[in-house]
Protein backbone atom coordinates (compact mmCIF):
# COMPACT_ATOMS: atom_id res chain seq x y z
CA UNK A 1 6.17 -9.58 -14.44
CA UNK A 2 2.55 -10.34 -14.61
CA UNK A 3 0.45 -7.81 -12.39
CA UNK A 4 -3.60 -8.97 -12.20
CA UNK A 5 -6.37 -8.55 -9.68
CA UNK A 6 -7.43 -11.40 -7.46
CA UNK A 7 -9.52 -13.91 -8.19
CA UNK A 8 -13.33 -13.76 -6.19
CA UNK A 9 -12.29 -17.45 -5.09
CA UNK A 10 -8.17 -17.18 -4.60
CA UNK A 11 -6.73 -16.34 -1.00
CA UNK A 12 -4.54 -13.30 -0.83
CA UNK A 13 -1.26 -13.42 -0.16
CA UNK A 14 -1.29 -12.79 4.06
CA UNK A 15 2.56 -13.14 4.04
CA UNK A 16 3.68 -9.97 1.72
CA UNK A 17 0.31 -8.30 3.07
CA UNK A 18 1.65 -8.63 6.60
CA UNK A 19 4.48 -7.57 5.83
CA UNK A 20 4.00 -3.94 4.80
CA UNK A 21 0.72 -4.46 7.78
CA UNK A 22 1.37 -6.18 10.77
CA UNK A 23 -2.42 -6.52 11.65
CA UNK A 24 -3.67 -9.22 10.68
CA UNK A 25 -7.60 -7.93 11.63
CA UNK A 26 -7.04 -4.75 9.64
CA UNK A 27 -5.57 -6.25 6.56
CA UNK A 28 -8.54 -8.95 6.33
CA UNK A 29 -11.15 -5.98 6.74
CA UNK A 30 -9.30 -3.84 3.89
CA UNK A 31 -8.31 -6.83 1.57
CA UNK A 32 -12.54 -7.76 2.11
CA UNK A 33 -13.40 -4.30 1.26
CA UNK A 34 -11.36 -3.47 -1.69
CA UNK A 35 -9.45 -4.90 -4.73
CA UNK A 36 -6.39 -6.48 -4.21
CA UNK A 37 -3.65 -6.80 -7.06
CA UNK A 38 -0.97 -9.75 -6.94
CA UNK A 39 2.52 -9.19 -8.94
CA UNK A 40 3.78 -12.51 -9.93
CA UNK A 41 7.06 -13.87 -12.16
CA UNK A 42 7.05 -17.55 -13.43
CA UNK A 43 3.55 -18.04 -10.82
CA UNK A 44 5.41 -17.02 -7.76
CA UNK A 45 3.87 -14.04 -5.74
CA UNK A 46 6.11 -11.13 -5.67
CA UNK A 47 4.73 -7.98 -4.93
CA UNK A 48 0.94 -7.18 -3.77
CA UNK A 49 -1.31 -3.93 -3.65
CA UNK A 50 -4.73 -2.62 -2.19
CA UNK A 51 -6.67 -0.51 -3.62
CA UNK A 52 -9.86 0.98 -1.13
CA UNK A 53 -12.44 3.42 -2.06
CA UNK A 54 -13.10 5.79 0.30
CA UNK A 55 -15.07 8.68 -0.78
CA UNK A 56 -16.48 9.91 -3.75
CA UNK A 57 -13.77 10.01 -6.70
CA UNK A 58 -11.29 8.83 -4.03
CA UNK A 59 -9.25 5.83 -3.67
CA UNK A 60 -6.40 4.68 -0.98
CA UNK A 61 -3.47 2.64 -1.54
CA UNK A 62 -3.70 0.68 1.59
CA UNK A 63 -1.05 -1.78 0.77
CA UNK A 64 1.61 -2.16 -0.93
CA UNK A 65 4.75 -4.80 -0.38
CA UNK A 66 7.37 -6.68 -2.37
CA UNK A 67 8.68 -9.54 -1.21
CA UNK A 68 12.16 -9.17 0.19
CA UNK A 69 14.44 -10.78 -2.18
CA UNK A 70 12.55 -8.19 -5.26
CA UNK A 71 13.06 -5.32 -3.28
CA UNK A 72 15.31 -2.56 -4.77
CA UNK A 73 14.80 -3.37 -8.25
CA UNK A 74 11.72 -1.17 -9.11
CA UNK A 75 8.76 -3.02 -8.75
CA UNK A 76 7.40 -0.87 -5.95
CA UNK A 77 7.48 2.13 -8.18
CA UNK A 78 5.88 -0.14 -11.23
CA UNK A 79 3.39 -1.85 -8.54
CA UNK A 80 2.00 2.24 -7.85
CA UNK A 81 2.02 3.19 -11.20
CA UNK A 82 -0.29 0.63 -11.90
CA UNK A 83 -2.16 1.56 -9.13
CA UNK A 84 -2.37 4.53 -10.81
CA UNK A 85 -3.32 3.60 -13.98
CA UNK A 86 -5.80 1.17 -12.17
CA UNK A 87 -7.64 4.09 -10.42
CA UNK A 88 -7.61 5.85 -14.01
CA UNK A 89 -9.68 3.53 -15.22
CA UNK A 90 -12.08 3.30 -12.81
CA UNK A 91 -12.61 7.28 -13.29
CA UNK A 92 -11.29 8.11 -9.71
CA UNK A 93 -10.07 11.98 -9.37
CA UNK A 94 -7.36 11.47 -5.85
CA UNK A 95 -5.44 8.56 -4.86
CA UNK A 96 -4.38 9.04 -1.17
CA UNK A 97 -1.72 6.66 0.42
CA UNK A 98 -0.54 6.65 4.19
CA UNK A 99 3.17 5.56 5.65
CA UNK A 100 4.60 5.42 8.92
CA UNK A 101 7.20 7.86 9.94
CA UNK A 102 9.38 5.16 10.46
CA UNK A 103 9.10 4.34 6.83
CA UNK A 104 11.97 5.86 5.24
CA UNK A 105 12.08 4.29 1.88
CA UNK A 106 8.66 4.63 1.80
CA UNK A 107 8.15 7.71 2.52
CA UNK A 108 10.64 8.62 -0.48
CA UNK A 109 9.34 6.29 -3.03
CA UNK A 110 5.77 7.81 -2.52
CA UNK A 111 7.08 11.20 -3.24
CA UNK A 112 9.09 9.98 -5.93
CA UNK A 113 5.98 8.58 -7.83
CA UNK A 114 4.21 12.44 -7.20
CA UNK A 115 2.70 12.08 -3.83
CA UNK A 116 2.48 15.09 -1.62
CA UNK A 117 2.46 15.23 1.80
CA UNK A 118 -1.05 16.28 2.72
CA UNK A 119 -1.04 15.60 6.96
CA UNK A 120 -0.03 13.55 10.14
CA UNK A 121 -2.49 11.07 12.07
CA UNK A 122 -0.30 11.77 15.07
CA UNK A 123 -0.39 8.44 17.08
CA UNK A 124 -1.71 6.45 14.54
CA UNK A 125 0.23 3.39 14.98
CA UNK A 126 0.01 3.82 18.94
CA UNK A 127 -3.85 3.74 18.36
CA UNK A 128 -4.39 1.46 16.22
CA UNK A 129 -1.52 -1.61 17.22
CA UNK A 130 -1.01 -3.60 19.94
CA UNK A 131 2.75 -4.41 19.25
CA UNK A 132 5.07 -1.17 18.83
CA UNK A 133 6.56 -1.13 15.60
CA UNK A 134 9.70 -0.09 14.85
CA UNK A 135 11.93 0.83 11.97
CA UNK A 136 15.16 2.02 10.92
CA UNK A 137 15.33 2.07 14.64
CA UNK A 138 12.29 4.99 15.01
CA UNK A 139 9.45 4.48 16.54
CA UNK A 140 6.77 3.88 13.86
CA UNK A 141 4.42 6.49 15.82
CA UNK A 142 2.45 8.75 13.21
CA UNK A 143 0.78 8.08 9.60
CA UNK A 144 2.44 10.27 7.13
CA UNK A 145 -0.60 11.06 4.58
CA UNK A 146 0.04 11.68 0.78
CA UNK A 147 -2.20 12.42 -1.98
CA UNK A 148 -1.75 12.78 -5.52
CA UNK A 149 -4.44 14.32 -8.37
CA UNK A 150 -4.96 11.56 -11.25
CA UNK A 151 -5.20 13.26 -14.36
């Protein structure tokens, strides 16, 4: 697995971006404002992240998705710790992430990788979408916030 930032000139991949972000409008405004990273095997796109400053010393993870027939075998949790490593070099202090409460894998693997629960945006995903989401049939209703100290 080959993970590398996207070209200035190369379209990002909308498909596995959608996927973890159904809005189309908020994933072009992120993906414009920060660096997006592509995972690929043999050239074929396989897992994506988004990295977004947002304050000083502080960086979101504002995407992250594999594609569906990768999923279970890791690469989420190697996709953040590059993230990780990514925000390292780049001297940031905090890398904040946000799921949906719906997000029950999520919400695990984020811990798993040394997140911790910092807050709720209660009604984020009411606010912010015009379709309702839902998953593991809940209501995707609130961002879950998470926050972890780079050392």
């Amino acid at each position: 697995m080959d993970i590398r930032a996207l070209a200035k000139d190369e379209k990002p991949p909308m498909e596995l971006l959608l996927s973890a972000d159904p809005s189309r409008k908020l994933v072009e405004e992120y993906v414009n404002r920060g660096h997006c990273f592509i995972a690929t095997i043999d050239n074929h796109d396989m897992g994506v992240y988004v990295l977004l400053p947002t304050r000083p010393n502080t960086v979101e993870l504002v995407n992250l998705a594999v594609a569906v027939k990768h999923q279970g075998k890791g690469i989420g949790s190697m996709l953040i710790q590059h993230a990780i490593g990514t925000a390292k070099e780049k001297e940031y202090k905090t890398m904040e992430v946000g799921t949906g409460n719906s997000s029950i894998g999520q919400l695990a693997l984020y811990q798993k990788c040394g997140f911790r629960i910092t807050g709720i945006d209660k009604d984020f995903f009411i606010r912010h979408y015009d379709e309702e989401i839902v998953e593991n049939g809940i209501q995707c209703r609130d961002m879950v916030r998470f926050s972890k100290e780079l050392k």
